[in-house]
C-alpha atoms as a PDB file:
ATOM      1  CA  UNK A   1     -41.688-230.649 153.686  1.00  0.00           C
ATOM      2  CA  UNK A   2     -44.908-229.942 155.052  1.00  0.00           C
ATOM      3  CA  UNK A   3     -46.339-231.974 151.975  1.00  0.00           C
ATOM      4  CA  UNK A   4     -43.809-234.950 152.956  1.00  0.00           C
ATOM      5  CA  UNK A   5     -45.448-234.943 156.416  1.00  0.00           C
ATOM      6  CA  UNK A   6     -49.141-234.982 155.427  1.00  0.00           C
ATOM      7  CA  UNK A   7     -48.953-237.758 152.784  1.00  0.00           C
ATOM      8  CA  UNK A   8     -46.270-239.832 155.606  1.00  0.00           C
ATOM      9  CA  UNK A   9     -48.970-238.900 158.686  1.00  0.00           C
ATOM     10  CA  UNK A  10     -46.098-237.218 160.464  1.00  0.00           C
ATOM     11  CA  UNK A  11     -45.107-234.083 161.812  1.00  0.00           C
ATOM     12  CA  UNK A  12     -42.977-232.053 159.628  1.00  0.00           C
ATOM     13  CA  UNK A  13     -40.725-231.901 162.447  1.00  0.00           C
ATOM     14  CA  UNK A  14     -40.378-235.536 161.462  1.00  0.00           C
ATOM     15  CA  UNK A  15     -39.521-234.975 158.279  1.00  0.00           C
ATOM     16  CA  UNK A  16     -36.875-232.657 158.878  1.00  0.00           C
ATOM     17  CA  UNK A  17     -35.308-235.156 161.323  1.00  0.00           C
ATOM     18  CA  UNK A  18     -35.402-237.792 158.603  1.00  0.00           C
ATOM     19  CA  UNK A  19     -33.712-235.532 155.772  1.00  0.00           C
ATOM     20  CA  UNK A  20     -30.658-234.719 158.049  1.00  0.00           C
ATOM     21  CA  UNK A  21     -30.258-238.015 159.330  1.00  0.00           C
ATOM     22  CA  UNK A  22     -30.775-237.060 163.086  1.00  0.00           C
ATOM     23  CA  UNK A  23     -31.150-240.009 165.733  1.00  0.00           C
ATOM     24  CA  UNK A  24     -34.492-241.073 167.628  1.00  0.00           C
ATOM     25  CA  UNK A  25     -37.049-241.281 164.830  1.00  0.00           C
ATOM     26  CA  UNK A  26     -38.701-245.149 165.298  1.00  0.00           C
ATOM     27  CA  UNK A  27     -37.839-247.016 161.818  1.00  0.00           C
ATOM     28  CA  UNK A  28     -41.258-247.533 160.834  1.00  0.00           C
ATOM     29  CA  UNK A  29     -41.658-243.549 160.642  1.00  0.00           C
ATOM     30  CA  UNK A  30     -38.222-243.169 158.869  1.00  0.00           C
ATOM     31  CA  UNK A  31     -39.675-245.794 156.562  1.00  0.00           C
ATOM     32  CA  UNK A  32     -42.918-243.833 156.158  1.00  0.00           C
ATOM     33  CA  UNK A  33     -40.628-240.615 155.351  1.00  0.00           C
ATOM     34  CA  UNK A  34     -38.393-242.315 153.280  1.00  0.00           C
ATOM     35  CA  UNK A  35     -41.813-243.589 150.799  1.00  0.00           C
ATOM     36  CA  UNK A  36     -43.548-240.599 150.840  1.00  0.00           C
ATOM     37  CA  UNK A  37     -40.107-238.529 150.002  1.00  0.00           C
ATOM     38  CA  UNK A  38     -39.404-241.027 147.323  1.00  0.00           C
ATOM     39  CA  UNK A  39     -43.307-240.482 145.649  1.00  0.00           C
ATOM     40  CA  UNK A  40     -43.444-236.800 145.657  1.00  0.00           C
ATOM     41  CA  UNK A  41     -40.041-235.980 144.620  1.00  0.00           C
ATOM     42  CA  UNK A  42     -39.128-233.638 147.118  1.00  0.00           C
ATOM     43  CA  UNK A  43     -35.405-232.899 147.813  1.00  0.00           C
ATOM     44  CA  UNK A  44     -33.762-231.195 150.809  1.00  0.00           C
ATOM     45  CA  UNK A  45     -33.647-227.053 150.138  1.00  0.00           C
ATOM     46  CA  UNK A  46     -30.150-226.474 151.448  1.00  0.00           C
ATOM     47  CA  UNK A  47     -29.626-222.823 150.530  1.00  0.00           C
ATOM     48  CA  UNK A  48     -32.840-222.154 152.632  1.00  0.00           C
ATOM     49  CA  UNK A  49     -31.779-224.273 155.466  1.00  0.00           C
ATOM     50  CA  UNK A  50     -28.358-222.395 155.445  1.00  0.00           C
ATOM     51  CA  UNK A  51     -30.087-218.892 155.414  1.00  0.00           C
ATOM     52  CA  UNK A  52     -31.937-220.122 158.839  1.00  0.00           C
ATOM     53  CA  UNK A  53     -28.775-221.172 160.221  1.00  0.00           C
ATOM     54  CA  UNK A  54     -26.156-218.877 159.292  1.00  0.00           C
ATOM     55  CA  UNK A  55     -22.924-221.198 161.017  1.00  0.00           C
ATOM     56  CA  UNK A  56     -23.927-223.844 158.205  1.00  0.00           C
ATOM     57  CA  UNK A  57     -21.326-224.278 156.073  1.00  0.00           C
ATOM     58  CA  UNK A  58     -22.261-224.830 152.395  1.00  0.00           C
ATOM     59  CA  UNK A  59     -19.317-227.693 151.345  1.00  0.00           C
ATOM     60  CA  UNK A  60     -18.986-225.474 148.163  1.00  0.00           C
ATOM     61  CA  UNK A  61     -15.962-223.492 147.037  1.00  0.00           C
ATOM     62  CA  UNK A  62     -15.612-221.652 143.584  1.00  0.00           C
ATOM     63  CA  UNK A  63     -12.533-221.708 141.201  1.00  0.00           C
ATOM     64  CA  UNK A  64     -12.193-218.812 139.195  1.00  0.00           C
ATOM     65  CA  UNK A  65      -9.449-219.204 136.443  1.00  0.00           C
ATOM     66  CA  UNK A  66      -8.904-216.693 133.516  1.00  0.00           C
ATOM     67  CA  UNK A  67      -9.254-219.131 130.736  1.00  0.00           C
ATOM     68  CA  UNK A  68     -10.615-222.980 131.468  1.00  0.00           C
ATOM     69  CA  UNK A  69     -10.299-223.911 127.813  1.00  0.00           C
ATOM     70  CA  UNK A  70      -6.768-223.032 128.365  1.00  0.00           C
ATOM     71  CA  UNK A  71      -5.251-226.501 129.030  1.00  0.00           C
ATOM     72  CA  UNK A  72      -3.173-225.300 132.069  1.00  0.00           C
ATOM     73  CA  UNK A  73      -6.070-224.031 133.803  1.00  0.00           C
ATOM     74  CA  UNK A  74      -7.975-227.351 132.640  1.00  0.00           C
ATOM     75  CA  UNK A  75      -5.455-229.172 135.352  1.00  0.00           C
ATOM     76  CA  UNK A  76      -5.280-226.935 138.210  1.00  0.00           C
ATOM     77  CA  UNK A  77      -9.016-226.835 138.211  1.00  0.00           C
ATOM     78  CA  UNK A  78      -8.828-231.202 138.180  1.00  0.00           C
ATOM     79  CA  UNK A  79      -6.725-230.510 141.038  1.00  0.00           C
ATOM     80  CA  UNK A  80      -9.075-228.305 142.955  1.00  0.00           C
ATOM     81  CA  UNK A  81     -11.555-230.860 142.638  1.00  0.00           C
ATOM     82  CA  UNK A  82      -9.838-233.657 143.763  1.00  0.00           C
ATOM     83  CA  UNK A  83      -8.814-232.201 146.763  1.00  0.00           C
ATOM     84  CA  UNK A  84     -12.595-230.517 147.383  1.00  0.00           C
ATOM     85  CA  UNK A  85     -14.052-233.919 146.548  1.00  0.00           C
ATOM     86  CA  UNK A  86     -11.887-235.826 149.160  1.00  0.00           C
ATOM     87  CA  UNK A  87     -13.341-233.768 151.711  1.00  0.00           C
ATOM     88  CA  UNK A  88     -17.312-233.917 150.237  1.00  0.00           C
ATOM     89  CA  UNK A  89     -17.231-230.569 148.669  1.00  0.00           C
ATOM     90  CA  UNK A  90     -18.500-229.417 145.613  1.00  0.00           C
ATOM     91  CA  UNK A  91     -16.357-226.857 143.163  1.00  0.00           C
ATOM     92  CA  UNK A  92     -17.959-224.452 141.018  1.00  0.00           C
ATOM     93  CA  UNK A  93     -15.612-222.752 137.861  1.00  0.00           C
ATOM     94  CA  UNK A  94     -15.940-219.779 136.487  1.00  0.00           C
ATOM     95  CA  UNK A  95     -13.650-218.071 133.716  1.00  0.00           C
ATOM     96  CA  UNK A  96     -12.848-214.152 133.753  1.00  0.00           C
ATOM     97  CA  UNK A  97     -10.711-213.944 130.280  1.00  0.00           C
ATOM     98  CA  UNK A  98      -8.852-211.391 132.484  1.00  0.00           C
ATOM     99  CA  UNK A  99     -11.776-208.849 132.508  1.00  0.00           C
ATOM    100  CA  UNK A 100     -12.237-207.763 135.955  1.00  0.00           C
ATOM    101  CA  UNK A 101     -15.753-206.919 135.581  1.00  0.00           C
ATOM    102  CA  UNK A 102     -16.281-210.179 133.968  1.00  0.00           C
ATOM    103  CA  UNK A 103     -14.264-211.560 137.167  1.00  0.00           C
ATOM    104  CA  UNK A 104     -16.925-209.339 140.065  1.00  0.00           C
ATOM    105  CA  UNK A 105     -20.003-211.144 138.007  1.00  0.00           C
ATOM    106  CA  UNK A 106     -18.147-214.993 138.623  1.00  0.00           C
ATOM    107  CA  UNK A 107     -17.392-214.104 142.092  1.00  0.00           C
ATOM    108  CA  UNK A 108     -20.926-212.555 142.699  1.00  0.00           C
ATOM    109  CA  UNK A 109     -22.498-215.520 141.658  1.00  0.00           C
ATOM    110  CA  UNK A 110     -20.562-217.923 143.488  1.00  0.00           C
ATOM    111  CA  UNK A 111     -20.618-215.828 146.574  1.00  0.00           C
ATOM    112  CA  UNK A 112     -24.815-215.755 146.330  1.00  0.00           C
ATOM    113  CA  UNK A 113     -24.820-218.766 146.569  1.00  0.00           C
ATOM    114  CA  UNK A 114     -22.839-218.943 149.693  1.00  0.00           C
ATOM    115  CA  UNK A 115     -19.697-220.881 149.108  1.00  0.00           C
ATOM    116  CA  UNK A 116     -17.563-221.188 151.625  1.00  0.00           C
ATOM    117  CA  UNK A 117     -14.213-220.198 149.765  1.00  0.00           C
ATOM    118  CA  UNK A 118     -12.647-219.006 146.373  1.00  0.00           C
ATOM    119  CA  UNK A 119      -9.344-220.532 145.035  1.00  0.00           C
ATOM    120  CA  UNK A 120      -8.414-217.297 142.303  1.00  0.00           C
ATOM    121  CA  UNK A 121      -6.691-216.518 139.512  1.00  0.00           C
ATOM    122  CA  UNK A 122      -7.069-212.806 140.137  1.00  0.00           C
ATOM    123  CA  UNK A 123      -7.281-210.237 137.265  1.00  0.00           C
ATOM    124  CA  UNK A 124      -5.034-207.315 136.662  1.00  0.00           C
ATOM    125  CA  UNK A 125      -7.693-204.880 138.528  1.00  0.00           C
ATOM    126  CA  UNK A 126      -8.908-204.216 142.017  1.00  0.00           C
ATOM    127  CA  UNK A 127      -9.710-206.690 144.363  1.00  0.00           C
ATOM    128  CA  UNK A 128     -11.094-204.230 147.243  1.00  0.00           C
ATOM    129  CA  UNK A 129     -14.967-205.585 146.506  1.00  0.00           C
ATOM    130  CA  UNK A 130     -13.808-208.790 148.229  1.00  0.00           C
ATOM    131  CA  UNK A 131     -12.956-207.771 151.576  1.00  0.00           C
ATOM    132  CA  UNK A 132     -16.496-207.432 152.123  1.00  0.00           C
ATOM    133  CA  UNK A 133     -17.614-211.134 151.369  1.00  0.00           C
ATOM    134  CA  UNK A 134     -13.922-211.984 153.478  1.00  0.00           C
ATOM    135  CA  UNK A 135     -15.234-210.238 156.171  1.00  0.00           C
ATOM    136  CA  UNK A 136     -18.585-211.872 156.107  1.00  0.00           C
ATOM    137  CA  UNK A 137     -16.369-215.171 156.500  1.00  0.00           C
ATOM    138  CA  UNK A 138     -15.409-216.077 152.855  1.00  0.00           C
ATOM    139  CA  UNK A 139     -12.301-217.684 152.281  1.00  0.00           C
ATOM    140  CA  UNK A 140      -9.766-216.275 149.500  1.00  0.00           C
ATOM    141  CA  UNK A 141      -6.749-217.643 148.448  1.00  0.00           C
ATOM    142  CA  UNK A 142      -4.904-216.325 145.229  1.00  0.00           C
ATOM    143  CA  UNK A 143      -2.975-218.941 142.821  1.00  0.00           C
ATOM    144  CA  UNK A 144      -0.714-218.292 139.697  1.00  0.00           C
ATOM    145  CA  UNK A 145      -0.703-214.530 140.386  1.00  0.00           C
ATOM    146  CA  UNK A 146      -1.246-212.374 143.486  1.00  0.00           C
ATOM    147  CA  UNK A 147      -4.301-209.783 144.058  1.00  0.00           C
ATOM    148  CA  UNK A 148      -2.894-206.646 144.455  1.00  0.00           C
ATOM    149  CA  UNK A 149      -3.719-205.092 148.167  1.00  0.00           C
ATOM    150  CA  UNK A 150      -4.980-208.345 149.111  1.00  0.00           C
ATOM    151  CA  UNK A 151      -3.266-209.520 152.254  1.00  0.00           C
ATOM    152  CA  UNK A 152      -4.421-213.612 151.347  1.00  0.00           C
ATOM    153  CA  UNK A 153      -2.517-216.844 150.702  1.00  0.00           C
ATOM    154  CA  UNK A 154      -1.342-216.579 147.453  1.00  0.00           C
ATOM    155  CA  UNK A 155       0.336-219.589 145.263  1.00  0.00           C
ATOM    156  CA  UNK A 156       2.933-218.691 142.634  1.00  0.00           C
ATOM    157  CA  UNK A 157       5.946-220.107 140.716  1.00  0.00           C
ATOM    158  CA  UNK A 158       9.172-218.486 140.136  1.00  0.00           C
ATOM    159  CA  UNK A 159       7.911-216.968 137.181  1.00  0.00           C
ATOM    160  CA  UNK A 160      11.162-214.553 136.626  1.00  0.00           C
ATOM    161  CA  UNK A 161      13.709-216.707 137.466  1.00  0.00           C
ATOM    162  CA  UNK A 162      12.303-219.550 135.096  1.00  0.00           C
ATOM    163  CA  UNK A 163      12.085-217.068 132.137  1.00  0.00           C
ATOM    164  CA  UNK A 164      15.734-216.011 132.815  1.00  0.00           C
ATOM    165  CA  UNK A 165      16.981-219.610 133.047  1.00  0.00           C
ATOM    166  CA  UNK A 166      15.418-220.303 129.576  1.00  0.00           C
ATOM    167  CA  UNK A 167      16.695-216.923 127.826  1.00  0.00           C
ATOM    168  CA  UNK A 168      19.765-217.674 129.587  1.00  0.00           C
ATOM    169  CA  UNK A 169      19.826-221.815 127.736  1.00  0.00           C
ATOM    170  CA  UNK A 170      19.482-219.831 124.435  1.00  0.00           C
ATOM    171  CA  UNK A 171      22.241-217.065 124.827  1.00  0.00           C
ATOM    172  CA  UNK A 172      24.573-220.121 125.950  1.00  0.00           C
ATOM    173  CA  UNK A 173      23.684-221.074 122.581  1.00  0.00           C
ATOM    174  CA  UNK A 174      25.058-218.260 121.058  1.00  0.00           C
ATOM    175  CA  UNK A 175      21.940-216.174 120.336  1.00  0.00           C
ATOM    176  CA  UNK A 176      22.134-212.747 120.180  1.00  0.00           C
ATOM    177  CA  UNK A 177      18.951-211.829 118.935  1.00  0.00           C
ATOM    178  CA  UNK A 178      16.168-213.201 121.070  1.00  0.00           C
ATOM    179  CA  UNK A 179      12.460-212.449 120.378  1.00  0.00           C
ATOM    180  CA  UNK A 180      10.039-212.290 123.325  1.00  0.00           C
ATOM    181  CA  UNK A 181       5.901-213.207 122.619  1.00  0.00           C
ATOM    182  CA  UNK A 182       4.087-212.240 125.640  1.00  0.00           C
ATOM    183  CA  UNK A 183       0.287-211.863 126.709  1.00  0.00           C
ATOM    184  CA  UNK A 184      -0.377-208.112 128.171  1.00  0.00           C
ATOM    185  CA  UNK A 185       1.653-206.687 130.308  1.00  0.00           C
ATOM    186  CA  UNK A 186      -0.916-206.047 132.998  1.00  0.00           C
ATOM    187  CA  UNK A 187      -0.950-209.740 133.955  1.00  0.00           C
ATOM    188  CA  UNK A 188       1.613-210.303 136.491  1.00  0.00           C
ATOM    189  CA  UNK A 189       3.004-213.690 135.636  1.00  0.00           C
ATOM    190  CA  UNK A 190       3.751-211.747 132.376  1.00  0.00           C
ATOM    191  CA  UNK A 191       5.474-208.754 134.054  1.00  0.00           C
ATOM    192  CA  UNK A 192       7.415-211.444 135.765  1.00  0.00           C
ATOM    193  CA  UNK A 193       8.586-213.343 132.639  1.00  0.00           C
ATOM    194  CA  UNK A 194       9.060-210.507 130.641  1.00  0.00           C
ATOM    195  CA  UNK A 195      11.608-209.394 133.439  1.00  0.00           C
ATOM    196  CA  UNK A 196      13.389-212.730 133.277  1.00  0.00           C
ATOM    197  CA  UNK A 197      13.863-212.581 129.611  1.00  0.00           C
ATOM    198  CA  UNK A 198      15.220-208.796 130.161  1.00  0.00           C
ATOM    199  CA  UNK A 199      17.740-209.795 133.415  1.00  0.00           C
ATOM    200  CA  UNK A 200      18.808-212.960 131.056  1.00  0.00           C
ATOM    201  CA  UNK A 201      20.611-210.595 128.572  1.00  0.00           C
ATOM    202  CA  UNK A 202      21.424-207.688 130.827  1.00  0.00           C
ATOM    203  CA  UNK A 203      23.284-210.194 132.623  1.00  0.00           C
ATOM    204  CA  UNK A 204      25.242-211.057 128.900  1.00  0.00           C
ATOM    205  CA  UNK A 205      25.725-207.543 128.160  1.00  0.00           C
ATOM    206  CA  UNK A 206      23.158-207.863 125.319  1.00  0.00           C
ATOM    207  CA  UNK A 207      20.961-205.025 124.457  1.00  0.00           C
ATOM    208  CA  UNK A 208      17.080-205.338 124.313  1.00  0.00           C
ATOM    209  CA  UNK A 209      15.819-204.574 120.854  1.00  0.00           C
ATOM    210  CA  UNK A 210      12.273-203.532 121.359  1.00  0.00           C
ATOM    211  CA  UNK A 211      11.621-204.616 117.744  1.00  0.00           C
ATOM    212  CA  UNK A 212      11.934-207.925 118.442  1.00  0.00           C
ATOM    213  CA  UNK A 213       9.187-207.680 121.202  1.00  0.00           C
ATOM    214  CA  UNK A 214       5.555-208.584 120.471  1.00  0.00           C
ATOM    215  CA  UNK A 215       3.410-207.850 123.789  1.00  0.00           C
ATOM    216  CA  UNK A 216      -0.854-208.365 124.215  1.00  0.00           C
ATOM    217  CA  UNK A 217      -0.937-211.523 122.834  1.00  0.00           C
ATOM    218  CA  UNK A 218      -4.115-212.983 123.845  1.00  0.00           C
ATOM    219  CA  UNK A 219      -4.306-216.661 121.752  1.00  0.00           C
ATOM    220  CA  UNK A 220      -2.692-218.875 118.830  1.00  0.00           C
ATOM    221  CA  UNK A 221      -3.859-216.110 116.322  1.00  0.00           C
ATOM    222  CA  UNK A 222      -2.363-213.149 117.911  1.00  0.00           C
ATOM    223  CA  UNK A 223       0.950-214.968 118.317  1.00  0.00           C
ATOM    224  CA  UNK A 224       0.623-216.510 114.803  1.00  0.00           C
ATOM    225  CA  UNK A 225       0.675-213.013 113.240  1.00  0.00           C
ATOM    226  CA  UNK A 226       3.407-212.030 115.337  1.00  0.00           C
ATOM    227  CA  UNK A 227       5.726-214.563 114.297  1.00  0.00           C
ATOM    228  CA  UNK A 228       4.849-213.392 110.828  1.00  0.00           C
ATOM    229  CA  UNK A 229       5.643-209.978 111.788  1.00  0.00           C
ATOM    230  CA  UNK A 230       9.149-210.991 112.904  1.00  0.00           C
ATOM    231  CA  UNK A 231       9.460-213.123 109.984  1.00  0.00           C
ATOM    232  CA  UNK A 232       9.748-209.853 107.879  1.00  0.00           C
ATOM    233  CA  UNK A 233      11.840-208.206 109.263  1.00  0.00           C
ATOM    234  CA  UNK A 234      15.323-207.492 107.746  1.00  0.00           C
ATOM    235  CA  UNK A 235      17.004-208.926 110.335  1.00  0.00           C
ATOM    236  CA  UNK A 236      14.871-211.821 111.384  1.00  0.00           C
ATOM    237  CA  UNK A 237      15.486-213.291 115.469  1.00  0.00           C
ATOM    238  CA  UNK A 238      17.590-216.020 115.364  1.00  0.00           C
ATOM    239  CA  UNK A 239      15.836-217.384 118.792  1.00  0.00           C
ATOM    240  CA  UNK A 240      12.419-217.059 120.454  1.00  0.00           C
ATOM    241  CA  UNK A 241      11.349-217.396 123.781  1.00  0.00           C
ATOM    242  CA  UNK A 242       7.609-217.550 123.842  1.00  0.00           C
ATOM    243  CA  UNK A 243       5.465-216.998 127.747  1.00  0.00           C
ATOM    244  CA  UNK A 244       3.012-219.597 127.959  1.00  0.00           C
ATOM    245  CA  UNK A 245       1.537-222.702 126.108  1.00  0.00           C
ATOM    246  CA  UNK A 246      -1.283-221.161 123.492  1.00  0.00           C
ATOM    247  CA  UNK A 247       1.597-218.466 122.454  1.00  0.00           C
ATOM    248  CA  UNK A 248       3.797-221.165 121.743  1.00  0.00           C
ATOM    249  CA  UNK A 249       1.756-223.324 119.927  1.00  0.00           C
ATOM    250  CA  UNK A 250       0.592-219.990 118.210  1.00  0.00           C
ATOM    251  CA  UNK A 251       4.318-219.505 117.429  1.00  0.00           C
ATOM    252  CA  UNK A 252       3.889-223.102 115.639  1.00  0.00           C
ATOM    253  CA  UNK A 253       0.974-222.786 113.639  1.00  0.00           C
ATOM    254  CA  UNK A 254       0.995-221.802 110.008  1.00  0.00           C
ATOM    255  CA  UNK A 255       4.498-220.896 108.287  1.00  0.00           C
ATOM    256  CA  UNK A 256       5.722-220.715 112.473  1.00  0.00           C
ATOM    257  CA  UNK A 257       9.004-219.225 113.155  1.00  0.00           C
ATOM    258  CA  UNK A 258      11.724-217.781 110.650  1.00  0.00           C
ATOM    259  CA  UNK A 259      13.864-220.986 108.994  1.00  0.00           C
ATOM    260  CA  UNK A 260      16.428-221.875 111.382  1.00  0.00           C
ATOM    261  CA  UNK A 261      14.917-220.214 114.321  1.00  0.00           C
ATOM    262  CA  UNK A 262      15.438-221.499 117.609  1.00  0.00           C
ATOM    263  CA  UNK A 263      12.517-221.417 119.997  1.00  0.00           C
ATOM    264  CA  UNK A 264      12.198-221.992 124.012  1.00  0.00           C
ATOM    265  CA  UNK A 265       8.784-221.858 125.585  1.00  0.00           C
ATOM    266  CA  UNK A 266       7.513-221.090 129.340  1.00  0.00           C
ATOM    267  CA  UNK A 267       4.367-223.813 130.031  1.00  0.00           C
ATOM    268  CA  UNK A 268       5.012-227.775 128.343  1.00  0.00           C
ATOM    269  CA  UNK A 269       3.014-228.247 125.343  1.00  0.00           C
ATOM    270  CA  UNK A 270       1.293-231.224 124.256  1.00  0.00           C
ATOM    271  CA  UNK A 271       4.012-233.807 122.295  1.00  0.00           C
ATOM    272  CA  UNK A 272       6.726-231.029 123.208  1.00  0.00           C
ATOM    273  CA  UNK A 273       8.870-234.026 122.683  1.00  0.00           C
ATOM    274  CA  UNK A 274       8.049-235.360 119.626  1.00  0.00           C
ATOM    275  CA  UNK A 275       8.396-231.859 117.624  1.00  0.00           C
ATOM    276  CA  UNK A 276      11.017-231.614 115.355  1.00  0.00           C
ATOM    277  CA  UNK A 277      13.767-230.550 116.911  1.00  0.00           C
ATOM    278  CA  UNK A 278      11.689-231.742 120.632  1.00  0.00           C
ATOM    279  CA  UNK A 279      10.855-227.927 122.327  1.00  0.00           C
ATOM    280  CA  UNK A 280      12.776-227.321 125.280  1.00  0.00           C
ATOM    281  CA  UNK A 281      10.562-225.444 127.369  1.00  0.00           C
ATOM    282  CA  UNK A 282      10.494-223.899 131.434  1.00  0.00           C
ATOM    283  CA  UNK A 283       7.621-226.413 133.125  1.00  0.00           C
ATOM    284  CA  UNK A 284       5.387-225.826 135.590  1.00  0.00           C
ATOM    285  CA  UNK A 285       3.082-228.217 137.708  1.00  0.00           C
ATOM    286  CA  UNK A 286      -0.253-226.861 137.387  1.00  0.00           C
ATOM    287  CA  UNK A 287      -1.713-229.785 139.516  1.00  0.00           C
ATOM    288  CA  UNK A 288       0.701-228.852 142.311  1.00  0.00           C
ATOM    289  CA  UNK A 289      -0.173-225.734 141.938  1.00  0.00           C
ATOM    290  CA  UNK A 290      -4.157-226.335 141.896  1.00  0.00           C
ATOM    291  CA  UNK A 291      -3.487-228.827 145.231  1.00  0.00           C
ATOM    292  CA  UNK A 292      -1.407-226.273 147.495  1.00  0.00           C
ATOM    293  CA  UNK A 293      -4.022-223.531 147.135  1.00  0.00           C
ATOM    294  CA  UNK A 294      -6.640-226.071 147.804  1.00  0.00           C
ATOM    295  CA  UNK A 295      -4.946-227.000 151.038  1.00  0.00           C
ATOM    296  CA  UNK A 296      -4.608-223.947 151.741  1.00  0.00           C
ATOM    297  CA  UNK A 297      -8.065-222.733 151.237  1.00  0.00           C
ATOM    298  CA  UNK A 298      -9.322-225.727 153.173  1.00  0.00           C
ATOM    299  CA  UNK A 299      -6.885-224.694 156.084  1.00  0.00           C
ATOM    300  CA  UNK A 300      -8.577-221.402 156.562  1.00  0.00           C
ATOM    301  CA  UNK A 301     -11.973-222.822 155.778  1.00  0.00           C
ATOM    302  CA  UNK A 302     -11.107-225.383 159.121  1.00  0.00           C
ATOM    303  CA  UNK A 303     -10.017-222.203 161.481  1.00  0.00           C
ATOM    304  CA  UNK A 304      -6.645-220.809 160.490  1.00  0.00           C
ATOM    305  CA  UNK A 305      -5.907-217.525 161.396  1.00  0.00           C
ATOM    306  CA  UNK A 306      -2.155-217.857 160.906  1.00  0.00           C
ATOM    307  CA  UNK A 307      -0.910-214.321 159.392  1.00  0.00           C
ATOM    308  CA  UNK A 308      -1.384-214.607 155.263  1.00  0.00           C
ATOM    309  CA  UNK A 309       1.597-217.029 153.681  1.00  0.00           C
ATOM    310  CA  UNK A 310       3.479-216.736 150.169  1.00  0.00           C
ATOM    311  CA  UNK A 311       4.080-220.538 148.812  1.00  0.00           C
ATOM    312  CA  UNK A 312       6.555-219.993 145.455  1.00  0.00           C
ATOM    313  CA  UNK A 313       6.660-223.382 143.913  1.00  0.00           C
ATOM    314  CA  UNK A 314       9.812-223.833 141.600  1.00  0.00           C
ATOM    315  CA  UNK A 315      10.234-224.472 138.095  1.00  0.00           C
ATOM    316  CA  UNK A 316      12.148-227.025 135.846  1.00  0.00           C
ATOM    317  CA  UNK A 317      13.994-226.567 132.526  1.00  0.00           C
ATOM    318  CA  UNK A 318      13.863-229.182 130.327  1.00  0.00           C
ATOM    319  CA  UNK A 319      15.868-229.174 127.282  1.00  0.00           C
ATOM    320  CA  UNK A 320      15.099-231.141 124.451  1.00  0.00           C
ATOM    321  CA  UNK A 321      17.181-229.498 121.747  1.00  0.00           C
ATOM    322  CA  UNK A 322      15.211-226.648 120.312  1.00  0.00           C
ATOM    323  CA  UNK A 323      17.346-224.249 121.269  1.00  0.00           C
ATOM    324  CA  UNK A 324      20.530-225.043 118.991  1.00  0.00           C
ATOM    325  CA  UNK A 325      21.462-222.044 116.798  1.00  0.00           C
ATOM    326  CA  UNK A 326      21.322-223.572 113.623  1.00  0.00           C
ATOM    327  CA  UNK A 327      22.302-220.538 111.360  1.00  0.00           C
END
């Protein structure tokens, strides 16, 4: 700045007047400014001008998701950014792959650089090492899963009763013997669906054969090789209900399910409806989701100091006809 001033003949007072658009600067020093800023390149510091005045707001939030190659996380974060951009902010990402030290590294980063709230995807682990940066005026709010101890706004879907309304499609079916391919069990949306799929049959009077259950399934490959697990077996599943979009499409890949197999998945899948039979499949609305904690976020960013809220947005089963029993 204070080169700005000597090559415009101004004060750097000036200057910094000029760069924040403040009022009574004459326009032929503006215009001076304005050439000598153009010629040296300089641009407006605003992490130092935010550590001299600490009520400055940055107009950046952070979005940490577990997986943003995952295509459901690829829309909520479109979503946060739509809704940051329509108020001038700026959204930084960050994935965590559900490591929670991976997860204090994102949030340290983004909170060094001052943003002025996190929309999060929390990890299975402890979120105590944020009530510090909330205290120092950081906004949280949790979406797809909650933080555990974390008294926040927190966005969810009805995760359990979604994953019993699908298990529930395929024992109207007549299916007996349901498989279940799930991530790990230390995700709560995956607690939550695994619960579903149990209430579903409990509420049929059909036991749970833990040898049709394939847990920790982290991607395509992992559910892939499950499938070919339950492929061997002697007695086969006649149905599968598979927790989220890369496990299903997992389920697809390679020799995919056992001949005649029925399959329902939680998450809609890319040409869902053009697969042969069309997958049915429990849908959420990642983009609604993405939006509500946004508004949210921003509502607490603007003052609110309403007590935390719980927003559970519902699901939809659509069924296309993979679930007939075939054999």
């Amino acid at each position: 700045m204070k080169d700005v001033a000597r090559a415009a003949g101004v004060s750097p007072m000036t200057v910094s007047r000029v760069v924040s658009g403040e009022p009574g600067v004459s326009a032929e020093r503006v215009a001076l400014v304005e050439q000598a800023v153009r010629r040296l390149g300089y641009r407006r510091d605003d992490n130092a001008r935010r550590l001299r005045k600490k009520d400055v707001r940055s107009s950046i939030i952070g979005l940490v998701v577990d997986d943003l190659a995952n295509p459901f996380y690829a829309l909520m974060a479109r979503s946060v950014e739509d809704a940051a951009r329509s108020r001038g902010y700026l959204v930084l990402v960050g994935s965590t792959n559900d490591e929670p030290r991976r997860e204090r590294e994102v949030i340290a980063a983004f909170c060094a650089r001052r943003v002025d709230g996190l929309v999060l995807v929390p990890t299975s682990g402890g979120h105590g090492f944020l009530k510090r940066e909330m205290a120092g005026g950081t906004k949280v709010v949790c979406v797809d899963r909650p933080a555990h101890g974390l008294a926040v706004d927190t966005v969810t879907v009805d995760n359990r009763a979604g994953a019993r309304r699908a298990v529930g499609h395929l024992l109207d079916l007549g299916h007996t013997r349901i498989g279940y391919l799930g991530d790990r069990l230390d995700i709560w949306t995956q607690r939550e669906r695994h619960s579903g799929y149990l209430d579903a049959l409990a509420a049929r009077g059909v036991t749970a054969a833990p040898a049709l259950v394939r847990h920790g399934l982290r991607g395509r490959a992992d559910a892939a090789a499950a499938v070919a697990e339950l492929r061997a077996l002697a007695a086969p599943p006649t149905a599968l209900f598979t927790s989220n979009d890369l496990i299903t499409l997992g389920a697809l890949d390679g020799p995919g399910p056992p001949e005649g197999c029925a399959i329902v998945g939680f998450d809609d899948v890319p040409l869902a409806e053009r697969l042969d039979p069309p997958l049915s499949v429990v849908s959420q609305d990642p983009a609604a989701l993405g939006g509500t904690a946004a508004g949210l976020l921003f509502s607490r960013i603007d003052g609110d100091h309403a007590a935390p809220r719980s927003v559970v947005l519902l699901t939809r089963f659509i069924p296309r006809g993979s679930g007939v029993l075939t054999g």
